[in-house]
C-alpha atoms as a PDB file:
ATOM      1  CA  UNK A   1      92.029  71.067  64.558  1.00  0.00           C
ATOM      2  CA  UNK A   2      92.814  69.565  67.606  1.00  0.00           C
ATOM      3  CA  UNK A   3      90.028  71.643  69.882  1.00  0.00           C
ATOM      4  CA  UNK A   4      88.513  74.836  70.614  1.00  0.00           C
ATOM      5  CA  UNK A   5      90.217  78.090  70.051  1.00  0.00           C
ATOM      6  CA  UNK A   6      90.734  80.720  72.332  1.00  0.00           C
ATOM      7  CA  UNK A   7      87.933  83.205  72.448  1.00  0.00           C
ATOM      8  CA  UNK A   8      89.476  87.150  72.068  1.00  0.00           C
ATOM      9  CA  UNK A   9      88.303  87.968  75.403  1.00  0.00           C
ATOM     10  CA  UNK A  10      89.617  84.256  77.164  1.00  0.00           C
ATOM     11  CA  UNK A  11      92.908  85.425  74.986  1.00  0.00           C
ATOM     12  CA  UNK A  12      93.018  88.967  76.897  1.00  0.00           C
ATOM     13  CA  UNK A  13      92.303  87.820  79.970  1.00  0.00           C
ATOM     14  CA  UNK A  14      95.024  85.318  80.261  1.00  0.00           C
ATOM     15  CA  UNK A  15      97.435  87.703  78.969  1.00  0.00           C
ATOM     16  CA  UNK A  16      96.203  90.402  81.827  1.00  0.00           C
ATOM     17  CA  UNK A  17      96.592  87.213  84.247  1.00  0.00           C
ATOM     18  CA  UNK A  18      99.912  86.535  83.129  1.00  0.00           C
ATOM     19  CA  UNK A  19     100.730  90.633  83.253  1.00  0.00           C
ATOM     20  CA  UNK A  20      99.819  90.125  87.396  1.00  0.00           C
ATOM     21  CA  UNK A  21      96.289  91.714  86.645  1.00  0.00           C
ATOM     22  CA  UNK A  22      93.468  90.326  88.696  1.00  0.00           C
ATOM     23  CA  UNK A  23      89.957  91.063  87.566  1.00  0.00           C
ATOM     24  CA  UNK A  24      87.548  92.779  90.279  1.00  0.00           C
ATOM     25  CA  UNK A  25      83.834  92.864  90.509  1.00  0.00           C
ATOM     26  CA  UNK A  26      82.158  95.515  92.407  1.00  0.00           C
ATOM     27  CA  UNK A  27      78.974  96.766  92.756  1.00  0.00           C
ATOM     28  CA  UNK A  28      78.785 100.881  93.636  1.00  0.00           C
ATOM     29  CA  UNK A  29      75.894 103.201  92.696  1.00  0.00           C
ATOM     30  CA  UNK A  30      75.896 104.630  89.678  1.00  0.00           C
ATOM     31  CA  UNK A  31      77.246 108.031  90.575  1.00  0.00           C
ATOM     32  CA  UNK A  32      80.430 106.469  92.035  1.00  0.00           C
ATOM     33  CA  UNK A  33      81.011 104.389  89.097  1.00  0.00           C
ATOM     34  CA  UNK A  34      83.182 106.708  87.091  1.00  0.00           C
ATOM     35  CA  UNK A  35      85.416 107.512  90.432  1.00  0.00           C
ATOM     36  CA  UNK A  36      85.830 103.977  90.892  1.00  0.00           C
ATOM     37  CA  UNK A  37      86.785 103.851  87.066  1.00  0.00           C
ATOM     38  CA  UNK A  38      89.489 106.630  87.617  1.00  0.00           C
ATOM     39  CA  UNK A  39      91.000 104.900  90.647  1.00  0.00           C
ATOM     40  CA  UNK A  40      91.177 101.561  88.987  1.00  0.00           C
ATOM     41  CA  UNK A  41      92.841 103.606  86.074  1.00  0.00           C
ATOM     42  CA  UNK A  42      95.335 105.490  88.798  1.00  0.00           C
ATOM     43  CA  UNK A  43      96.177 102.027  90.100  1.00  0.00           C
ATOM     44  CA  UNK A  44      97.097 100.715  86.714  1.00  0.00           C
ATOM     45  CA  UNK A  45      98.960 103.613  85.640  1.00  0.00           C
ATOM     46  CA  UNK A  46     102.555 103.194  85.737  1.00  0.00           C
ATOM     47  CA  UNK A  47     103.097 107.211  86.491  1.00  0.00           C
ATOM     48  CA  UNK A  48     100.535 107.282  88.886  1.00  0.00           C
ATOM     49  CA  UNK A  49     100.271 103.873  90.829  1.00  0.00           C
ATOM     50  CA  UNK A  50     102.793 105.023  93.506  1.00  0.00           C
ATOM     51  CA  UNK A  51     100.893 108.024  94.976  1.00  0.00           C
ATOM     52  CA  UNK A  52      97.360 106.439  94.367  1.00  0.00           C
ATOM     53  CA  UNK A  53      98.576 103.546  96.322  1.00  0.00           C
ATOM     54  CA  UNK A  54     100.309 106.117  98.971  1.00  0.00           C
ATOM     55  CA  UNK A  55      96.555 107.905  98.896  1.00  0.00           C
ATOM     56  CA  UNK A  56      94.503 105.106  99.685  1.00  0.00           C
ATOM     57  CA  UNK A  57      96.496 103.025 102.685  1.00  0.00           C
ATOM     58  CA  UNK A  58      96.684 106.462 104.409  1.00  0.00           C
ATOM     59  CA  UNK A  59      93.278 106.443 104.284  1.00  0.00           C
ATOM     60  CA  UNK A  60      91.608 103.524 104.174  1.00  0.00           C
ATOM     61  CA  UNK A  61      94.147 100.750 105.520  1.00  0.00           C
ATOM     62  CA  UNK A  62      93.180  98.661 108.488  1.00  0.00           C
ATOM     63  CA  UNK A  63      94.957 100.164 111.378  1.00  0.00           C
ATOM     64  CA  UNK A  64      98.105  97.577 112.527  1.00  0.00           C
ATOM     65  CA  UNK A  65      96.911  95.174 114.882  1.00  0.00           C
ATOM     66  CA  UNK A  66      98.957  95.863 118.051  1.00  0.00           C
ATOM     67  CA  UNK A  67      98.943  93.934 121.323  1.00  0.00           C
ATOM     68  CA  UNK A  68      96.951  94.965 124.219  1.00  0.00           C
ATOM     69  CA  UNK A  69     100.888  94.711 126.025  1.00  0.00           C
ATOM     70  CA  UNK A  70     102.167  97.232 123.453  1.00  0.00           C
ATOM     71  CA  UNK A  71      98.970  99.497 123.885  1.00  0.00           C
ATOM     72  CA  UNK A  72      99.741  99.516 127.482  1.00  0.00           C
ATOM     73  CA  UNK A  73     102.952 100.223 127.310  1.00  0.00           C
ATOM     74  CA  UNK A  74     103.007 102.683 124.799  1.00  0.00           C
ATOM     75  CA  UNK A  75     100.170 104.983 126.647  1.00  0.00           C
ATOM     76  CA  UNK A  76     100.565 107.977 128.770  1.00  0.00           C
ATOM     77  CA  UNK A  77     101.041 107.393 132.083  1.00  0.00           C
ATOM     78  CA  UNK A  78     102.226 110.981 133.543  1.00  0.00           C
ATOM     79  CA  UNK A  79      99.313 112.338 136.289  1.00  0.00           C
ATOM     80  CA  UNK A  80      97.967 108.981 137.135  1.00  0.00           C
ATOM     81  CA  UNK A  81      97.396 107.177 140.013  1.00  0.00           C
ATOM     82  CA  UNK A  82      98.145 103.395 139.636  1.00  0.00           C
ATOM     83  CA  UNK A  83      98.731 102.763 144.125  1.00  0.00           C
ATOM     84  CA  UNK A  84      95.075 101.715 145.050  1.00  0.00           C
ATOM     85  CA  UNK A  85      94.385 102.043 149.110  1.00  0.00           C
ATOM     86  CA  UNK A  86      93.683  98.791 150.527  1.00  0.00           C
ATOM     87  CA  UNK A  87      90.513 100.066 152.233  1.00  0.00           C
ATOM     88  CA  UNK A  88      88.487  96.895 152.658  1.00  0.00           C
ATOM     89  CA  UNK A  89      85.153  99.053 152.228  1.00  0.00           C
ATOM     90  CA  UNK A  90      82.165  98.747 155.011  1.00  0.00           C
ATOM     91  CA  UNK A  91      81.241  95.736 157.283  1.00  0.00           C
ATOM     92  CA  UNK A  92      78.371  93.832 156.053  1.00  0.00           C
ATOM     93  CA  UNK A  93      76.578  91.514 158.442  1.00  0.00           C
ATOM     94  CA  UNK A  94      75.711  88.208 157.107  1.00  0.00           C
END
């Protein structure tokens, strides 16, 4: 023997790493625990992954970052008044 075999669980891991799995530690309480269990399941599903996926970046996906210039632009404009009056405000005696 030339070293150390492979435990069973070093074994399955390796093969889940190899499958594109990557193994996730969270900490919830323990009434969310089976939820989190069924979405993990969902996500791993082959018949379900799609809509699970679809599910959860409509609702909990960062909102794009988008540039204060394309904010601007993209905002309502109609009833505003952008013409300021050049009013130079009250004398003040210094």
């Amino acid at each position: 023997m030339t070293g150390k075999a492979k435990s069973p669980v070093a074994s399955h891991r390796a093969r889940r790493q190899r499958q594109g799995f990557v193994r996730v530690e969270v900490n919830v309480r323990r009434e969310d625990a089976p939820l989190v269990r069924q979405v993990a399941s969902a996500l791993s599903d082959p018949v379900r992954q799609a809509e699970a996926r679809a599910v959860l970046r409509q609702r909990f996906a960062e909102p794009s970052h988008v540039s204060l210039k394309a904010l601007l632009a993209s905002a309502p404009l109609d009833g505003i008044e952008l013409d300021r009056s050049r009013d130079p405000g009250r004398d003040v005696d210094l």
